[in-house]
N, C-alpha and C. Protein backbone atom coordinates (compact mmCIF):
# COMPACT_ATOMS: atom_id res chain seq x y z
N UNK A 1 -10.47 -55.92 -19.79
CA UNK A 1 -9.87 -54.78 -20.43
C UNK A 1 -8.78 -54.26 -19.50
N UNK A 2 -7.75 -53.97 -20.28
CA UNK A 2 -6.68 -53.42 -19.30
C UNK A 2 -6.81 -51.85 -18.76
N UNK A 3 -6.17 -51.52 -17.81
CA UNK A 3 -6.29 -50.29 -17.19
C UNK A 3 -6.08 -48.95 -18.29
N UNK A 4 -5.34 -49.06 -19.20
CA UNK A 4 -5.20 -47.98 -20.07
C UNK A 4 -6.21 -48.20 -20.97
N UNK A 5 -6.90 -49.00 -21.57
CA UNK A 5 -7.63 -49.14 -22.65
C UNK A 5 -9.19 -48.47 -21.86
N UNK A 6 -9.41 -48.83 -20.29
CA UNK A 6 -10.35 -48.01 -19.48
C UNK A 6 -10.32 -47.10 -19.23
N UNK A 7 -8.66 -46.33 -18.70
CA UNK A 7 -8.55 -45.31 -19.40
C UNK A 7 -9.10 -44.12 -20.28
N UNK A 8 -9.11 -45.02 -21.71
CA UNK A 8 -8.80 -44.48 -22.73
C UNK A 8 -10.59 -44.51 -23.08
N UNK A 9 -11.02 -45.19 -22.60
CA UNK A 9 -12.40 -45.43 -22.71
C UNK A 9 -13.59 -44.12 -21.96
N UNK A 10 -12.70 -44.13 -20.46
CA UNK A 10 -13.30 -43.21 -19.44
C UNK A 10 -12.63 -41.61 -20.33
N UNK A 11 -11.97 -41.50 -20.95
CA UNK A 11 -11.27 -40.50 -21.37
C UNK A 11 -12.34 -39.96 -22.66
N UNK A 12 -12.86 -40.86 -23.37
CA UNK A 12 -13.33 -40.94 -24.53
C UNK A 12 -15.01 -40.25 -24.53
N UNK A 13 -15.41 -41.20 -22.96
CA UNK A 13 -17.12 -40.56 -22.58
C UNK A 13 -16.96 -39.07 -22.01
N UNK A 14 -15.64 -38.95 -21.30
CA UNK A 14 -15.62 -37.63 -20.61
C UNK A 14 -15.28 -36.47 -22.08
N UNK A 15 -14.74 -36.77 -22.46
CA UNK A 15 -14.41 -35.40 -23.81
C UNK A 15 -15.70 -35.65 -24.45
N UNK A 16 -16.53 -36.60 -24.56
CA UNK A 16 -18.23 -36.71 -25.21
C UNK A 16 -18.71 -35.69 -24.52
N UNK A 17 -19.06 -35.81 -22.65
CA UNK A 17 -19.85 -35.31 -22.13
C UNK A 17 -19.75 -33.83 -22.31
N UNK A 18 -18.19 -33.44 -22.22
CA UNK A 18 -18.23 -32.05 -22.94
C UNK A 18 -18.75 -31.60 -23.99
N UNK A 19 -18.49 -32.94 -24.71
CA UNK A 19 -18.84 -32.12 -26.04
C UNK A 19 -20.65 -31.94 -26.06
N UNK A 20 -21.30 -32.20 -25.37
CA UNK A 20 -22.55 -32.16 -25.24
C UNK A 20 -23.22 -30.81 -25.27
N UNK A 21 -22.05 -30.09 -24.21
CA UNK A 21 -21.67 -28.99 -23.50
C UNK A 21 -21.50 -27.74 -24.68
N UNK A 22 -20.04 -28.53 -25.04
CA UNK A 22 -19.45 -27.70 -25.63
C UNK A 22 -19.61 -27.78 -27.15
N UNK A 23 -20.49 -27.44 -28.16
CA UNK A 23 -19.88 -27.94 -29.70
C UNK A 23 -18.85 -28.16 -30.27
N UNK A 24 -17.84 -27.75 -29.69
CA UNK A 24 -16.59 -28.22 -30.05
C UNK A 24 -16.23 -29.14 -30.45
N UNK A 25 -17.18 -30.52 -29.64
CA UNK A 25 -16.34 -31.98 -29.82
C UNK A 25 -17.70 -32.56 -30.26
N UNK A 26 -17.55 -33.57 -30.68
CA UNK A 26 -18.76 -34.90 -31.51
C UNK A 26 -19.28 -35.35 -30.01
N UNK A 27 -20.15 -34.80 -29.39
CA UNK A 27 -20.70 -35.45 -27.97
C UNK A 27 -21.33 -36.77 -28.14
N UNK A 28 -22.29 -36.98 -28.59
CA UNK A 28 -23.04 -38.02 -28.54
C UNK A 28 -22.66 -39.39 -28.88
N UNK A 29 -22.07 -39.00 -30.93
CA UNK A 29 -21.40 -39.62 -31.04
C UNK A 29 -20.14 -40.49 -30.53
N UNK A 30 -19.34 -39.75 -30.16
CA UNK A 30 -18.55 -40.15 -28.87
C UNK A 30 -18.06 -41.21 -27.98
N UNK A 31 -19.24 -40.02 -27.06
CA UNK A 31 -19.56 -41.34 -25.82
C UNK A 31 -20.43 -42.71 -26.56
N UNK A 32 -21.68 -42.73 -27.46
CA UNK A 32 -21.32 -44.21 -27.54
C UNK A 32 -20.54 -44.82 -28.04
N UNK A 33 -19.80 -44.33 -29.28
CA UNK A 33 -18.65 -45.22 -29.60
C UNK A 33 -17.55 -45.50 -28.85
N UNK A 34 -17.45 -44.47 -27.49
CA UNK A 34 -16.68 -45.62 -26.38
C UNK A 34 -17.00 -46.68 -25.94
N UNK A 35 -18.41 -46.20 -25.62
CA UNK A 35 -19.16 -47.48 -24.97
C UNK A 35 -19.33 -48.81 -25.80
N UNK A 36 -19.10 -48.55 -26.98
CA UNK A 36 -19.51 -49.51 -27.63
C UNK A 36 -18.11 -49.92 -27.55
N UNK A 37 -17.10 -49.73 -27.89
CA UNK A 37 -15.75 -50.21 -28.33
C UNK A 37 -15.62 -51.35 -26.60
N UNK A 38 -15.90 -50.41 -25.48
CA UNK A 38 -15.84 -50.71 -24.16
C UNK A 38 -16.88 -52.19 -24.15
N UNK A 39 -17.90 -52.16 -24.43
CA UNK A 39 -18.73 -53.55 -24.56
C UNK A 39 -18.39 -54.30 -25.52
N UNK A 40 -17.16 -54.14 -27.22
CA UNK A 40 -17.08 -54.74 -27.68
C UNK A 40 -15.76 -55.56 -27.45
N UNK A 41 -14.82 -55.16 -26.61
CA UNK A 41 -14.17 -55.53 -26.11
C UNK A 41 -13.89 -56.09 -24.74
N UNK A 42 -15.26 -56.21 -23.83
CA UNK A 42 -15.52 -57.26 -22.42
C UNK A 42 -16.20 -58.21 -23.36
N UNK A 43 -17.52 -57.64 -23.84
CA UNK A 43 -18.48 -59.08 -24.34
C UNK A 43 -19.20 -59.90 -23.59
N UNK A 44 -19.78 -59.30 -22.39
CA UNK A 44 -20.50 -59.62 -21.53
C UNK A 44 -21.65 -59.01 -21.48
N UNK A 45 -22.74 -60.05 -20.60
CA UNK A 45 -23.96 -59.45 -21.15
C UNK A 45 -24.34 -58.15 -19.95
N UNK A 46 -23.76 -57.87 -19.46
CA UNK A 46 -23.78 -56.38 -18.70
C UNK A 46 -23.30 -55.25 -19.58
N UNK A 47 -22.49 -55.31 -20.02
CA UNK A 47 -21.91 -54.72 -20.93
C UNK A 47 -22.61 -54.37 -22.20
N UNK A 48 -23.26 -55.72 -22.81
CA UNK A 48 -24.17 -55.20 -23.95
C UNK A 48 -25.52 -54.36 -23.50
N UNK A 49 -25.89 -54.73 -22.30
CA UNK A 49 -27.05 -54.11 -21.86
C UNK A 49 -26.56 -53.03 -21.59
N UNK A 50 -25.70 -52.43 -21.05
CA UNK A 50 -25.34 -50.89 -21.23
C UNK A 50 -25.26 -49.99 -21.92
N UNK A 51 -24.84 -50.81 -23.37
CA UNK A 51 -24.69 -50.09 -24.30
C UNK A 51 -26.24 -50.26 -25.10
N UNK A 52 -26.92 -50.74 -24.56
CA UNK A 52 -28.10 -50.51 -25.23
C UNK A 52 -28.96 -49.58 -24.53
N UNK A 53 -28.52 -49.42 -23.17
CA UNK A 53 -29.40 -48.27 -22.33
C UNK A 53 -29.00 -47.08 -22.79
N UNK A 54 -27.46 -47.09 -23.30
CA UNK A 54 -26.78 -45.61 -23.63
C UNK A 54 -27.43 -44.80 -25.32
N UNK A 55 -27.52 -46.68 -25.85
CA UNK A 55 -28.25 -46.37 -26.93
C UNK A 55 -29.49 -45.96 -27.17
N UNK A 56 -30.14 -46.74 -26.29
CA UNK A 56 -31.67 -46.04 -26.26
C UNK A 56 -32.58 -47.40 -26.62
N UNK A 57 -31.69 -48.22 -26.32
CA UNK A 57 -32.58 -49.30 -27.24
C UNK A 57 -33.84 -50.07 -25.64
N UNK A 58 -34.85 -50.35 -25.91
CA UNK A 58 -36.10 -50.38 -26.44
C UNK A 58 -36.06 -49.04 -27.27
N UNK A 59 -36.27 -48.35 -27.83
CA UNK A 59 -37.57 -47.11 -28.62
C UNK A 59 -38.43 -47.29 -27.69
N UNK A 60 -38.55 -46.05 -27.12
CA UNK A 60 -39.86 -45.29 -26.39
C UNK A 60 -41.11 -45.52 -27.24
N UNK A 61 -42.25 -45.96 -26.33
CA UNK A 61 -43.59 -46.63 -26.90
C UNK A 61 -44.10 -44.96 -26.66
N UNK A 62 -44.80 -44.82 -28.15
CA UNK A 62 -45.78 -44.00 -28.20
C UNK A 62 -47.18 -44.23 -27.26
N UNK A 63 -47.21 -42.58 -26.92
CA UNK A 63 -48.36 -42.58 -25.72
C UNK A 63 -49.72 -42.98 -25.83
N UNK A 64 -50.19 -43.52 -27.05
CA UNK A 64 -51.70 -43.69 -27.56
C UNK A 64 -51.69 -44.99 -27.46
């Protein structure tokens, strides 16, 4: 990925994290759809695993 598209990526999680903050902006939403755009455009398997930690993916095992 080129330097502006990381950029534009790092630009994308940081106005998320506000928006977490702030209601102003779509937080959650957001930041993963940077992340995702960001892993769909390396395509490496670091990358997908990130975006599955950001996602949440396993689902948390119920405590029983």
């Amino acid at each position: 990925m080129s330097a502006g598209g990381l950029l534009l990526v790092a630009l994308g999680v940081a106005i998320g994290m506000v928006g977490i903050v702030v209601p102003m902006f779509p937080g959650t939403g957001l930041v993963v759809l940077s992340i995702g755009a960001w892993a769909l455009v390396e395509s490496t398997t670091k990358a997908w695993v990130v975006l599955g930690i950001v996602v949440g993916w396993p689902p948390p095992q119920p405590p029983w």
